[in-house]
N, C-alpha and C. Protein backbone atom coordinates (compact mmCIF):
# COMPACT_ATOMS: atom_id res chain seq x y z
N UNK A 1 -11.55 8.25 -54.55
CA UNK A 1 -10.32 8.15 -53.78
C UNK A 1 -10.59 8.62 -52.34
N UNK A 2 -10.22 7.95 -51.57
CA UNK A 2 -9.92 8.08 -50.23
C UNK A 2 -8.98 9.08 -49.84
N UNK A 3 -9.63 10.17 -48.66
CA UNK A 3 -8.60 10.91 -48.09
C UNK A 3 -7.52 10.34 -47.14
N UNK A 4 -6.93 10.71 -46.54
CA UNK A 4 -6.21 10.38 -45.45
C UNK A 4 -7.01 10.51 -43.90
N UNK A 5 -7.50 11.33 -43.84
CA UNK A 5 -8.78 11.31 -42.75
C UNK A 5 -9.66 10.57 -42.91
N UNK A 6 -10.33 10.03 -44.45
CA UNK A 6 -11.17 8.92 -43.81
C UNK A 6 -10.82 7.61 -43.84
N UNK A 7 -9.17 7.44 -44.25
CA UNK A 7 -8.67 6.63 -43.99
C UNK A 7 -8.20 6.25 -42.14
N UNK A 8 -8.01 7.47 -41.48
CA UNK A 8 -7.70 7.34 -40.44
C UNK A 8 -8.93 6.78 -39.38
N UNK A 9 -10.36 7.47 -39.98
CA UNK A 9 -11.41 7.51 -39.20
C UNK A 9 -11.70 5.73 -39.62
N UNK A 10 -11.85 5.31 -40.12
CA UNK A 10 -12.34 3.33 -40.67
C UNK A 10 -11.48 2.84 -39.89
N UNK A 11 -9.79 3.53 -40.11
CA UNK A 11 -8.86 2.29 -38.96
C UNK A 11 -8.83 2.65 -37.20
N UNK A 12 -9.16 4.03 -37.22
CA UNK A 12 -9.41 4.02 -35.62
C UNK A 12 -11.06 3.03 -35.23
N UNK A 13 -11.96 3.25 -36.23
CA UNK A 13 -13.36 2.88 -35.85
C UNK A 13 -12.78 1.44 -35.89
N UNK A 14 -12.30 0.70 -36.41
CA UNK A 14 -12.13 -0.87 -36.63
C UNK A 14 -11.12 -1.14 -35.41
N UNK A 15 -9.73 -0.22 -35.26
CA UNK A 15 -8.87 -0.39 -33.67
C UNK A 15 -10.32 -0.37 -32.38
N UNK A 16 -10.87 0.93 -32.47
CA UNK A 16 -12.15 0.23 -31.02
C UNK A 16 -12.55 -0.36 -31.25
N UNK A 17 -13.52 -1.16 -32.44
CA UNK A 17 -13.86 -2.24 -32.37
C UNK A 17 -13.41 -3.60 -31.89
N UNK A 18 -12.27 -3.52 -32.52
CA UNK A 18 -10.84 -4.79 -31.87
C UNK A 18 -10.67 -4.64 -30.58
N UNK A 19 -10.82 -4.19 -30.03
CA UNK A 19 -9.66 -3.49 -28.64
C UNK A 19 -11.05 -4.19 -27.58
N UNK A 20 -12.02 -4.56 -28.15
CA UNK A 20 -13.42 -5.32 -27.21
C UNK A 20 -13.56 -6.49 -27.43
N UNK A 21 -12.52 -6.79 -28.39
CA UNK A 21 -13.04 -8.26 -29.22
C UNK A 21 -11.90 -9.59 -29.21
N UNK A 22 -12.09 -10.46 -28.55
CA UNK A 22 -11.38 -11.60 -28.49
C UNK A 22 -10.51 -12.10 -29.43
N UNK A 23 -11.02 -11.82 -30.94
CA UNK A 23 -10.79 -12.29 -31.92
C UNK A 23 -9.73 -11.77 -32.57
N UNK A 24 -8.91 -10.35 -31.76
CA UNK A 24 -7.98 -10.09 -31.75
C UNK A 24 -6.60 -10.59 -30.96
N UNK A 25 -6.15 -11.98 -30.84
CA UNK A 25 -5.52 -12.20 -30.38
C UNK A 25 -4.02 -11.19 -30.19
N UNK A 26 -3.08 -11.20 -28.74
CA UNK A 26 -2.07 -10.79 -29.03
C UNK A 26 -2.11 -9.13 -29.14
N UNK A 27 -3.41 -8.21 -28.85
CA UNK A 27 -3.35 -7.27 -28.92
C UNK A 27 -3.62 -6.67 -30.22
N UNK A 28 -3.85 -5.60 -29.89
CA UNK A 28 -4.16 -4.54 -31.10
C UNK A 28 -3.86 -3.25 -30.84
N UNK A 29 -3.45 -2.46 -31.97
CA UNK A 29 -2.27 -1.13 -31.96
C UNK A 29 -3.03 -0.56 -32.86
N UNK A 30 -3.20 0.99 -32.57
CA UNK A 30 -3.18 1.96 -34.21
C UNK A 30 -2.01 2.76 -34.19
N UNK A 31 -1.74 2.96 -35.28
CA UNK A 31 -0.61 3.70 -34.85
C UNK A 31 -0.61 5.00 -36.49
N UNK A 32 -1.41 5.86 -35.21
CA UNK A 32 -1.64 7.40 -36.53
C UNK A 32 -0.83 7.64 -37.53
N UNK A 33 0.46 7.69 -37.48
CA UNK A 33 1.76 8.23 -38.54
C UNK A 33 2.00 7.29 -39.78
N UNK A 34 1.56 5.43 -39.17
CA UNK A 34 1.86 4.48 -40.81
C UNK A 34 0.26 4.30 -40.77
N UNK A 35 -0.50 4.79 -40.44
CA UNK A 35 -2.13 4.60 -41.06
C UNK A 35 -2.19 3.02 -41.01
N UNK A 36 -2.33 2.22 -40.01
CA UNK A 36 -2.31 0.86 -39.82
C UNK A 36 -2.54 0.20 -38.81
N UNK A 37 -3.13 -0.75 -38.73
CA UNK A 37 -3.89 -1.43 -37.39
C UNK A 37 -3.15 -2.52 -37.62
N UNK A 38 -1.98 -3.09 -36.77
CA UNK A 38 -1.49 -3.76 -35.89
C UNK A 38 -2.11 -5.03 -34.86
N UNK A 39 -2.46 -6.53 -35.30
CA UNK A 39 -3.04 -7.32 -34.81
C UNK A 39 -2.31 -7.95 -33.93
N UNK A 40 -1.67 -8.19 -33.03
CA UNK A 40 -0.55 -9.12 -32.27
C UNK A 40 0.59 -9.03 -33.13
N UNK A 41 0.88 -10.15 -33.18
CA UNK A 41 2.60 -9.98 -34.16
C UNK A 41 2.27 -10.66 -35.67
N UNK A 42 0.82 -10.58 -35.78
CA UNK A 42 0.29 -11.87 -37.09
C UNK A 42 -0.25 -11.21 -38.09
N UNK A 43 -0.80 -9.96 -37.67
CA UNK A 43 -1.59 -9.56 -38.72
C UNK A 43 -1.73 -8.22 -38.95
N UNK A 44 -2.00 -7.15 -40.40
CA UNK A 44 -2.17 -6.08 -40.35
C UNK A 44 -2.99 -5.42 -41.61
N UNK A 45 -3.47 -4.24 -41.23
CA UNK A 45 -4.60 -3.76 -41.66
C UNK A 45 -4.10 -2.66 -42.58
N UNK A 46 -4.30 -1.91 -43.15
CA UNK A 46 -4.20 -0.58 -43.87
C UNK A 46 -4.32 -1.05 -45.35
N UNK A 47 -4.58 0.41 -45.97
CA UNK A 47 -4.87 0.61 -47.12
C UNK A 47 -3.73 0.63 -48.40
N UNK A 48 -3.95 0.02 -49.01
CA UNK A 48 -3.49 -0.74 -50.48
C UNK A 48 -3.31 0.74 -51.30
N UNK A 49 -2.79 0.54 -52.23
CA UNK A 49 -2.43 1.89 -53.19
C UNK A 49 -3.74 2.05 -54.32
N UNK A 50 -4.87 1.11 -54.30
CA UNK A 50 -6.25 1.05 -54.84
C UNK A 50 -7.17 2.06 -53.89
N UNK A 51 -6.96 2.07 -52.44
CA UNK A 51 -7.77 2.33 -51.51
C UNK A 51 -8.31 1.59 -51.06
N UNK A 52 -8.31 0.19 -51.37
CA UNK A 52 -8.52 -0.85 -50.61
C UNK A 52 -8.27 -1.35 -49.09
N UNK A 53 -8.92 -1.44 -48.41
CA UNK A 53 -8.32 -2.25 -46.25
C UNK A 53 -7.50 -3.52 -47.05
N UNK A 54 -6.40 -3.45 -46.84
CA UNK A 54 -5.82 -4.31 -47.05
C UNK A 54 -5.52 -5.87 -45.88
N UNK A 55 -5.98 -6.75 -45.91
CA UNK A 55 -5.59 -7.29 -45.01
C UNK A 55 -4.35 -8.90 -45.38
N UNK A 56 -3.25 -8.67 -44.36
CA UNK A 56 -2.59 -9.43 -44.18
C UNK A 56 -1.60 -10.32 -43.15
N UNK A 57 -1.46 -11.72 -43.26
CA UNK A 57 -1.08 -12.18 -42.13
C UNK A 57 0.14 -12.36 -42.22
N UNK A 58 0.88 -12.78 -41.09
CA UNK A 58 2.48 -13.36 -41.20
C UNK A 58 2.02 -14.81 -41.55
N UNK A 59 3.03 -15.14 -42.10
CA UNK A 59 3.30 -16.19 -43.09
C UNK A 59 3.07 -17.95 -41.78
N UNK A 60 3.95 -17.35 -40.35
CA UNK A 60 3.61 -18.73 -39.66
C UNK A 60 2.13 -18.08 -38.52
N UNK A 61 1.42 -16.92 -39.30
CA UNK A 61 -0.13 -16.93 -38.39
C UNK A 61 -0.94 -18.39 -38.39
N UNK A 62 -1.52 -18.48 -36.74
CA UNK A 62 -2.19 -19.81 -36.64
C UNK A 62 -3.60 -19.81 -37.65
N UNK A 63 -3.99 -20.90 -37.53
CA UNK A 63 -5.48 -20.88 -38.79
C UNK A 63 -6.37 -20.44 -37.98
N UNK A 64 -6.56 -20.70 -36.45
CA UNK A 64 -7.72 -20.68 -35.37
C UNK A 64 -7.58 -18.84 -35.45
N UNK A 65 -6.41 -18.22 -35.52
CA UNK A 65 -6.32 -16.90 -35.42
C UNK A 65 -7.30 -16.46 -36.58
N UNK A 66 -6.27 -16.57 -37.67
CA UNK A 66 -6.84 -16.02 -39.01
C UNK A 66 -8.62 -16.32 -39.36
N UNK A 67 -8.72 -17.63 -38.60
CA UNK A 67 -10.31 -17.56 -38.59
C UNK A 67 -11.01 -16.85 -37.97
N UNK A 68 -10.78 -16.38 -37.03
CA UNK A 68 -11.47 -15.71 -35.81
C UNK A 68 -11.72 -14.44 -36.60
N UNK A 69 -10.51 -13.59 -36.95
CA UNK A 69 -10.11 -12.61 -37.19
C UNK A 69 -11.07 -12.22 -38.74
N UNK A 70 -10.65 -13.05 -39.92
CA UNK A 70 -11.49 -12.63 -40.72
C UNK A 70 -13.39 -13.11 -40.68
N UNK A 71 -13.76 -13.67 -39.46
CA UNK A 71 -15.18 -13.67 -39.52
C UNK A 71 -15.52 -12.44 -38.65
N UNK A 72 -14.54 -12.05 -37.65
CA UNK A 72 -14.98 -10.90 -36.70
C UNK A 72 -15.00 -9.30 -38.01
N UNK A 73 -14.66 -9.44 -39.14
CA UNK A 73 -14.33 -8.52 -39.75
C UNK A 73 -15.95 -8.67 -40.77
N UNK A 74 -15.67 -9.89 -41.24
CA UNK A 74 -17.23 -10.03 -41.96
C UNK A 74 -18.28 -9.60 -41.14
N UNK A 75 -19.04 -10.32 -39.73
CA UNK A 75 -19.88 -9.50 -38.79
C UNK A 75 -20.05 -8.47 -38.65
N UNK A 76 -19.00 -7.60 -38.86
CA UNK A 76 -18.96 -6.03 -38.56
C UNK A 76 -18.79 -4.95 -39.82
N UNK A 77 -18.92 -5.74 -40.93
CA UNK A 77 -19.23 -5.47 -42.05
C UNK A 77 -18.08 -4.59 -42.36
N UNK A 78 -17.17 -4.93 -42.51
CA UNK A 78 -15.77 -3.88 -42.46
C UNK A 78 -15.09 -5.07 -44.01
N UNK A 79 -15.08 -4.07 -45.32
CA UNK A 79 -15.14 -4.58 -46.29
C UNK A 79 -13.42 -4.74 -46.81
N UNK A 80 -12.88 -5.48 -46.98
CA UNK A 80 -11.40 -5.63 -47.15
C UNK A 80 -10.94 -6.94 -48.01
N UNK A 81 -9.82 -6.74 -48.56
CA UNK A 81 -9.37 -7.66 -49.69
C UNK A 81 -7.61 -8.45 -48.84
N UNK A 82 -7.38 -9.73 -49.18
CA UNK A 82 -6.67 -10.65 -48.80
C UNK A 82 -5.59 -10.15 -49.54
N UNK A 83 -4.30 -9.84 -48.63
CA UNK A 83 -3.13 -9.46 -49.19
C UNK A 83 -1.72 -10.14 -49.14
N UNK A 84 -0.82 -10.05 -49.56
CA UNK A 84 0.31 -11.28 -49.76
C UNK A 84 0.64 -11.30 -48.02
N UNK A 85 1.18 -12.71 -48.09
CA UNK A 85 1.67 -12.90 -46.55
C UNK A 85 2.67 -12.40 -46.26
N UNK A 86 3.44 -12.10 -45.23
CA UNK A 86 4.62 -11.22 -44.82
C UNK A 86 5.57 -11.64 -43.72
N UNK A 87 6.48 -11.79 -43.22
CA UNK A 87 7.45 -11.98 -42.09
C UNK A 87 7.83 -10.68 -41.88
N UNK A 88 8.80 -10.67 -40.64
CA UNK A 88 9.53 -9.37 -40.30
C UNK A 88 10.86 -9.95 -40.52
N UNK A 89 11.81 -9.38 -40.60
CA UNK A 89 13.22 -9.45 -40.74
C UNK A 89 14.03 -9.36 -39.69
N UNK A 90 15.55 -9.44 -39.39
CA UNK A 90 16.39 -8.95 -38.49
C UNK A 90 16.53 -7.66 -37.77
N UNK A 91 16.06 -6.71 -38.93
CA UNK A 91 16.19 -4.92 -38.68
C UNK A 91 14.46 -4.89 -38.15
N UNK A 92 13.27 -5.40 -37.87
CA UNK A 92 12.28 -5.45 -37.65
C UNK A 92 11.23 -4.91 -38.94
N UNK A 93 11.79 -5.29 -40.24
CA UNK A 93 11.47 -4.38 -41.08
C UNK A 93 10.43 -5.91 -41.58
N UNK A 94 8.95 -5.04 -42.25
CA UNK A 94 8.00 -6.11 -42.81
C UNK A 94 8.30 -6.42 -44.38
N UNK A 95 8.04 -7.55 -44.63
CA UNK A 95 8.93 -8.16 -45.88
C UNK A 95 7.56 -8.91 -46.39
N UNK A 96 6.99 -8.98 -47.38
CA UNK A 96 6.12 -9.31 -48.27
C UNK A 96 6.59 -10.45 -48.93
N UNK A 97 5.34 -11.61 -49.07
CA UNK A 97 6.30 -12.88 -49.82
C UNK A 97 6.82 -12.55 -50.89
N UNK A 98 6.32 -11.73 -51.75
CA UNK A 98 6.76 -12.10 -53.23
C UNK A 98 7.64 -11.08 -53.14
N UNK A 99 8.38 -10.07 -52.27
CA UNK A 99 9.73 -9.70 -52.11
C UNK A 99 10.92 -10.89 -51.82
N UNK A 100 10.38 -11.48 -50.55
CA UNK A 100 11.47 -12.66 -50.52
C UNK A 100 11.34 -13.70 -51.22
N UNK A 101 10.59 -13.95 -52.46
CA UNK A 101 10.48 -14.66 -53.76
C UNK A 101 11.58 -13.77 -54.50
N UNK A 102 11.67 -12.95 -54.48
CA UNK A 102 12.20 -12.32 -55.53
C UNK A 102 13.84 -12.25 -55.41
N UNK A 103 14.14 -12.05 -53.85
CA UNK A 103 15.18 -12.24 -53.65
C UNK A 103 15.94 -13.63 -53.94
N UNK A 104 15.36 -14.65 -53.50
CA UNK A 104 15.64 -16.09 -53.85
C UNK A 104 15.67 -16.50 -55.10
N UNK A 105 15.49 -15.46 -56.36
CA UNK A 105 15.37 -16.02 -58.18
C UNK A 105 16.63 -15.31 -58.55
């Protein structure tokens, strides 16, 4: 199991990495308090309740993005698993597909 510090230390080391790298379209954010790296408005990073880098995109992310993005992650050997797609809502709140699946049954 993963601490919270070396959870913090992988997503700051992966935010400098980004913060040089093209392949971050739209900017890149860490933001210490939700333990999460922030890709433009498309994509985001943090750890899964396994301890897993979770990675996931918004649902209308471009393909040229999402490509860029997960080969710049393979190169740099930064090991992470594909997570459900997501939108934001009205209240700016992040919404997971198979939440708004769930709502719609």
């Amino acid at each position: 199991m993963l601490s919270a510090e070396d959870k913090q230390r992988e997503l700051r080391r992966i935010y400098e990495l980004a913060r040089q790298s093209e392949a971050f379209e739209g900017g890149v954010t860490f933001q210490d308090d939700t333990e999460i790296v922030i890709i433009g408005d498309w994509a985001l990073l943090a750890y899964d309740e396994e301890d897993e880098l979770a990675l996931s995109f918004h649902l209308n992310a471009r393909p040229v993005e999402v490509a860029r993005l997960t080969r710049f992650l393979v190169e740099h050997e930064v090991e992470f698993v594909l997570y459900e797609a997501f939108v934001v809502n009205d209240r700016d709140e992040i919404v997971f597909e198979s939440d708004l699946e769930g709502r719609a049954g």
